[in-house]
N, C-alpha and C. Protein backbone atom coordinates (compact mmCIF):
# COMPACT_ATOMS: atom_id res chain seq x y z
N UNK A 1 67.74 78.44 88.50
CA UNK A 1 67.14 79.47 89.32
C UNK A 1 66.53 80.54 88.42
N UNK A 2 65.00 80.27 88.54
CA UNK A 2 64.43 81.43 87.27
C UNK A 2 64.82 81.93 85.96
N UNK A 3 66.07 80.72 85.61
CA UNK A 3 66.36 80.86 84.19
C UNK A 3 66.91 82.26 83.72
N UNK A 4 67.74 82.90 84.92
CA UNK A 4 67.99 83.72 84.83
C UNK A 4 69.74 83.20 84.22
N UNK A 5 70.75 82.40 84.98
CA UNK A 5 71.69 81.92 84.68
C UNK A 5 71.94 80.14 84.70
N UNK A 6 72.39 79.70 83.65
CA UNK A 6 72.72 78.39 83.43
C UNK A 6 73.40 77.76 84.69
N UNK A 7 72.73 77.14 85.54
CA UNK A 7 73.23 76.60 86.48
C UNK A 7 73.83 75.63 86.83
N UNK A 8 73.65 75.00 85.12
CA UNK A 8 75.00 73.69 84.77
C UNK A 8 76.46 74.21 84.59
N UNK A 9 76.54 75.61 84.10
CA UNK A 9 77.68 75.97 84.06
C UNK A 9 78.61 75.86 85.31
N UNK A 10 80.12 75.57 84.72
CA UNK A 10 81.34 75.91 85.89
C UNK A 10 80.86 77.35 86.23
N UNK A 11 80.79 78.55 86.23
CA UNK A 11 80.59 79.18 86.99
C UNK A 11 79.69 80.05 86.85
N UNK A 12 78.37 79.97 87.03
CA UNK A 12 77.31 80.45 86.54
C UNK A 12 77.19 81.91 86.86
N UNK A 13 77.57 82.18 88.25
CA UNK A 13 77.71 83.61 88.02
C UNK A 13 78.26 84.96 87.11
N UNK A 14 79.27 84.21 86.34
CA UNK A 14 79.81 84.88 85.43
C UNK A 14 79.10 85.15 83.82
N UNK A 15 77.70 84.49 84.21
CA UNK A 15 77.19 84.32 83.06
C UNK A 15 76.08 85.51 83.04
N UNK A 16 75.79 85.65 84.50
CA UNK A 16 74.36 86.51 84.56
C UNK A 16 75.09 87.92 83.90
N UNK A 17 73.46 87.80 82.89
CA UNK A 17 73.34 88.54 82.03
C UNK A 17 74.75 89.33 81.17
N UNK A 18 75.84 88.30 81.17
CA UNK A 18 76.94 88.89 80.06
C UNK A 18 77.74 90.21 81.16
N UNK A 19 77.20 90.66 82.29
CA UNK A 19 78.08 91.26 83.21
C UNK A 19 79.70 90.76 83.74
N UNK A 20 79.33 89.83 83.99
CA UNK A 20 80.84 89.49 84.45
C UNK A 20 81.80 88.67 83.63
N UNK A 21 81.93 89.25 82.42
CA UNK A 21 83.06 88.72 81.23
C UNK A 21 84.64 88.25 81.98
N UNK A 22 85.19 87.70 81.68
CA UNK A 22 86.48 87.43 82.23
C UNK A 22 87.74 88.60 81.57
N UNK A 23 88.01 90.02 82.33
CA UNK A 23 88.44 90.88 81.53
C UNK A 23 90.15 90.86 81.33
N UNK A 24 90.65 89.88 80.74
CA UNK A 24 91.66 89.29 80.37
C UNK A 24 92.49 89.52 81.39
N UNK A 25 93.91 89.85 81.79
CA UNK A 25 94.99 89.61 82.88
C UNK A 25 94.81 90.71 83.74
N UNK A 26 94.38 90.63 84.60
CA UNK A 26 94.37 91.75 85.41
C UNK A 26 95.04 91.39 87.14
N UNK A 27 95.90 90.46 86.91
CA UNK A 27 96.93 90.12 87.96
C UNK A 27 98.15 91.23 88.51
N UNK A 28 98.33 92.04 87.61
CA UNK A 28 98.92 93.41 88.04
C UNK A 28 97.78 94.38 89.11
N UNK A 29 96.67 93.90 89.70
CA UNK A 29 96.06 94.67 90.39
C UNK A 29 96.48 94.17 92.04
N UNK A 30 96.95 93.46 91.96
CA UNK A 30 97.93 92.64 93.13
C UNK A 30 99.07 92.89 93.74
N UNK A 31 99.68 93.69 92.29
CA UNK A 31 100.75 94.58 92.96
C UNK A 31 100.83 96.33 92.95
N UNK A 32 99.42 96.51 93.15
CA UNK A 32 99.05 98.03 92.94
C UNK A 32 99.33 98.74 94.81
N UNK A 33 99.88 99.45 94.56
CA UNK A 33 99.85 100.23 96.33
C UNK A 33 98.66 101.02 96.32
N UNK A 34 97.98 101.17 95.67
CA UNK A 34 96.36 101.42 96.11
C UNK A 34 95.78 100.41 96.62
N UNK A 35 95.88 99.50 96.48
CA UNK A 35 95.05 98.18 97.24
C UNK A 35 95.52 97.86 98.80
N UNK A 36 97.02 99.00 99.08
CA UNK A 36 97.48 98.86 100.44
C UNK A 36 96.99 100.39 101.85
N UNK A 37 96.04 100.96 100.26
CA UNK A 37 96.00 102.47 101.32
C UNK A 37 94.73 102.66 101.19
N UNK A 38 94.55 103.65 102.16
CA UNK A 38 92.96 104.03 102.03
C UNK A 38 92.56 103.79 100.80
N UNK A 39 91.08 103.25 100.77
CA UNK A 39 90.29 103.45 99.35
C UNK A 39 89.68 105.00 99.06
N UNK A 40 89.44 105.86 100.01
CA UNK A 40 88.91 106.72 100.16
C UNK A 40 89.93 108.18 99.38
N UNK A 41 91.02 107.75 99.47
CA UNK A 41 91.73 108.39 98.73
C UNK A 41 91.82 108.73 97.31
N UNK A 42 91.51 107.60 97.15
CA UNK A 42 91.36 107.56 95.44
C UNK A 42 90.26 107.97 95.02
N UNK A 43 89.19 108.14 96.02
CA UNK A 43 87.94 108.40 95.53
C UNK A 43 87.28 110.00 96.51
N UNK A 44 88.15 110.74 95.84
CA UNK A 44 87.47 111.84 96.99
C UNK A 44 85.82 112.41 96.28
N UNK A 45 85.32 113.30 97.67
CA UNK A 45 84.18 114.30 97.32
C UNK A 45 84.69 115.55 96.18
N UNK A 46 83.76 115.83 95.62
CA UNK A 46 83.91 116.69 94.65
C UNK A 46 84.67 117.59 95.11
N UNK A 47 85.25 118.19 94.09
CA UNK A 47 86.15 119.08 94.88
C UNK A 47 87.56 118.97 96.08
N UNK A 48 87.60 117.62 96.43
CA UNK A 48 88.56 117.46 97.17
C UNK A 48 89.46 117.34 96.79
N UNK A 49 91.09 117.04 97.40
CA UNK A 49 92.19 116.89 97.27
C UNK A 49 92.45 115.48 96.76
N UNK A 50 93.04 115.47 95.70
CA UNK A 50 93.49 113.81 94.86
C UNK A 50 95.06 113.82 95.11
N UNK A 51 95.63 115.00 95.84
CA UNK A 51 96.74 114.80 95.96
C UNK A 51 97.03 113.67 96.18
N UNK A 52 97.28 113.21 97.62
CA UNK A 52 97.52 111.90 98.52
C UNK A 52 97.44 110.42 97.58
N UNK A 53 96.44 110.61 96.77
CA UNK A 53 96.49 109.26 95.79
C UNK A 53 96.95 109.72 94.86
N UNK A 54 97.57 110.65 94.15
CA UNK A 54 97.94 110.85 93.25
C UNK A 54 100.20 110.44 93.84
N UNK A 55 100.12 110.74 94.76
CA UNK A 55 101.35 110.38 95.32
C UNK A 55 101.73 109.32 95.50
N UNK A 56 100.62 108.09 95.95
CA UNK A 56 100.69 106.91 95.81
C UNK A 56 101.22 106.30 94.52
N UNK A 57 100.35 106.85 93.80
CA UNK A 57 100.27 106.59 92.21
C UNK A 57 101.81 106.56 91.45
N UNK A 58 102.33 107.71 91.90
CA UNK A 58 103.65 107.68 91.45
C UNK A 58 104.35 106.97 91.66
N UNK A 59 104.51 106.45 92.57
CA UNK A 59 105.55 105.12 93.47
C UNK A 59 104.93 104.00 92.71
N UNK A 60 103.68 104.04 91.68
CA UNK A 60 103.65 102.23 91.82
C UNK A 60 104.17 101.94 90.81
N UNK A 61 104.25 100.65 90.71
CA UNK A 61 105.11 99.72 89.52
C UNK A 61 103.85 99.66 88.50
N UNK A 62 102.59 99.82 88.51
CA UNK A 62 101.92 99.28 87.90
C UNK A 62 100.67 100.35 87.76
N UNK A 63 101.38 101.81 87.68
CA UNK A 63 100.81 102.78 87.21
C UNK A 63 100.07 102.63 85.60
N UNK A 64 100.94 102.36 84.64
CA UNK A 64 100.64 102.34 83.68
C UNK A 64 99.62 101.22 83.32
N UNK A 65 99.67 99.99 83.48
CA UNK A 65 98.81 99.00 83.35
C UNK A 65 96.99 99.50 83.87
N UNK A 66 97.53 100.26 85.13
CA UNK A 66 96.16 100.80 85.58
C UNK A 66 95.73 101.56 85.35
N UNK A 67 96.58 103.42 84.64
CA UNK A 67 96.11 104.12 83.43
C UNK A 67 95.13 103.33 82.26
N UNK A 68 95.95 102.41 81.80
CA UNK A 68 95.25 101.89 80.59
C UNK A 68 94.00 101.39 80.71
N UNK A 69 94.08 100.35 82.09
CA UNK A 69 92.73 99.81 82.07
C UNK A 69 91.59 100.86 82.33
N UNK A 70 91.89 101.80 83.63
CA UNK A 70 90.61 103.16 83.21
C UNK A 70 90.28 103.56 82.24
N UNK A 71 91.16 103.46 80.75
CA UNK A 71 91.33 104.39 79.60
C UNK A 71 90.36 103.26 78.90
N UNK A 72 90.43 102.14 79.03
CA UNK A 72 89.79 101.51 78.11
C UNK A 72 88.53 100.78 78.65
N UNK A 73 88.19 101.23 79.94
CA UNK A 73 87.11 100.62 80.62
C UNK A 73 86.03 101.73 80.81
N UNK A 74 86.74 102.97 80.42
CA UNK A 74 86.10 104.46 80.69
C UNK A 74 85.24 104.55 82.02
N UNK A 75 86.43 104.53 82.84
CA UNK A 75 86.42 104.36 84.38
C UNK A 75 86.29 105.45 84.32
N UNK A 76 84.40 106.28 85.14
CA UNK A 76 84.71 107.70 85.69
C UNK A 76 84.81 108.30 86.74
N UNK A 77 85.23 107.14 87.95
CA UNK A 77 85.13 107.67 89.31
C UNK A 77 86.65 107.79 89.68
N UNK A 78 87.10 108.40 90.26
CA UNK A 78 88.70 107.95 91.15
C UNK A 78 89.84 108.52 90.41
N UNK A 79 90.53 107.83 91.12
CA UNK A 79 92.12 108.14 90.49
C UNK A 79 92.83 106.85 89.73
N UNK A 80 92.90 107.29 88.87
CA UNK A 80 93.32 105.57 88.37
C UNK A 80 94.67 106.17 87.42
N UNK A 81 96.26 105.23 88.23
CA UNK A 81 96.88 105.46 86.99
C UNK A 81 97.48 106.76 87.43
N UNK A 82 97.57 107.42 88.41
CA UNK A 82 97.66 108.95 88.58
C UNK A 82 97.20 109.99 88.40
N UNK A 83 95.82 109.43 87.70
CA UNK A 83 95.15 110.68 86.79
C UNK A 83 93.54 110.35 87.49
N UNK A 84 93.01 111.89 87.59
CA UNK A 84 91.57 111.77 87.67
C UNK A 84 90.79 111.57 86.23
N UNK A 85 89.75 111.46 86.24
CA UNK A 85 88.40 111.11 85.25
C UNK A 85 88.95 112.32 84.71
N UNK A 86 88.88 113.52 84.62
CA UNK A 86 89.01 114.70 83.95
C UNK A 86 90.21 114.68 83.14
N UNK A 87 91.22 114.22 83.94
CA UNK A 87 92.75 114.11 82.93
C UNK A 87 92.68 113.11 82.13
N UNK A 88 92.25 112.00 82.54
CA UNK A 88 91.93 110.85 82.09
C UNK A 88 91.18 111.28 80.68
N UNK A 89 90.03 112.04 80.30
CA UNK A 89 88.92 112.38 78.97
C UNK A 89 90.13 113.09 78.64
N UNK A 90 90.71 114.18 78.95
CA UNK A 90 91.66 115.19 78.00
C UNK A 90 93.00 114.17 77.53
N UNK A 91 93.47 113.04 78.49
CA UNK A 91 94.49 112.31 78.06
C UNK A 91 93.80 111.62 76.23
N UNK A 92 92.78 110.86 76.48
CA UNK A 92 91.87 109.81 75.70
C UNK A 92 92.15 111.20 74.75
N UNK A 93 91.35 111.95 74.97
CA UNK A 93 90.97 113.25 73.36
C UNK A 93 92.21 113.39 72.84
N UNK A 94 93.21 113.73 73.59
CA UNK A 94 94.78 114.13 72.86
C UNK A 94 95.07 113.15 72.01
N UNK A 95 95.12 111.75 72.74
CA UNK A 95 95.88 111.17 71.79
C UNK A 95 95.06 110.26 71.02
N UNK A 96 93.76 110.78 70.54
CA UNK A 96 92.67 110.16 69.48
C UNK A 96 92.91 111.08 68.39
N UNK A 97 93.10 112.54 69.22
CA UNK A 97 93.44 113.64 67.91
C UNK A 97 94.98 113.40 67.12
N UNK A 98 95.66 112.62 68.20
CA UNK A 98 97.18 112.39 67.16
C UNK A 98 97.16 111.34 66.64
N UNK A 99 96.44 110.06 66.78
CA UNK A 99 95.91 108.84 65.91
C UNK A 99 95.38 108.99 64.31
């Protein structure tokens, strides 16, 4: 199809244009309690309240796994992990400055 992706491949979609890499284990997103509550929570309007997902956040088993992956995917929308984008850059700076 327009030689855009190898269409002999097992799964060619994963090929267009080097976008969809296979981003190693991410089977802990299965047992995230964000995936059981509003999405809208995690993602408020500027200025809004992150409380409510930030409460979620605390209860999950798989807080940390999902910190990390924002941290290393430089996720800047939401709450990921318990932390907004903003805590999230001051978390990253702190501990690059103690590295």
């Amino acid at each position: 199809m327009w030689g855009v992706i190898d269409d002999s491949a097992e799964e060619p979609l994963n090929e267009l244009w080097g976008l969809f890499k296979p981003d190693g284990d991410v089977s802990w997103q299965h047992k995230a309690l964000c995936a059981q509550t509003d999405p809208e929570a995690f993602f408020p309007e500027k200025g809004g309240s992150t409380r409510d997902a930030k409460r979620v956040c605390a209860k999950c088993e798989v807080r940390e796994q999902c910190l990390k992956w924002a941290i290393d995917h430089d996720e800047r929308f939401g709450i990921w992990g318990g932390m907004s984008e903003r805590e999230r850059r001051r978390y990253k700076k702190e501990h690059r400055e103690q590295a």
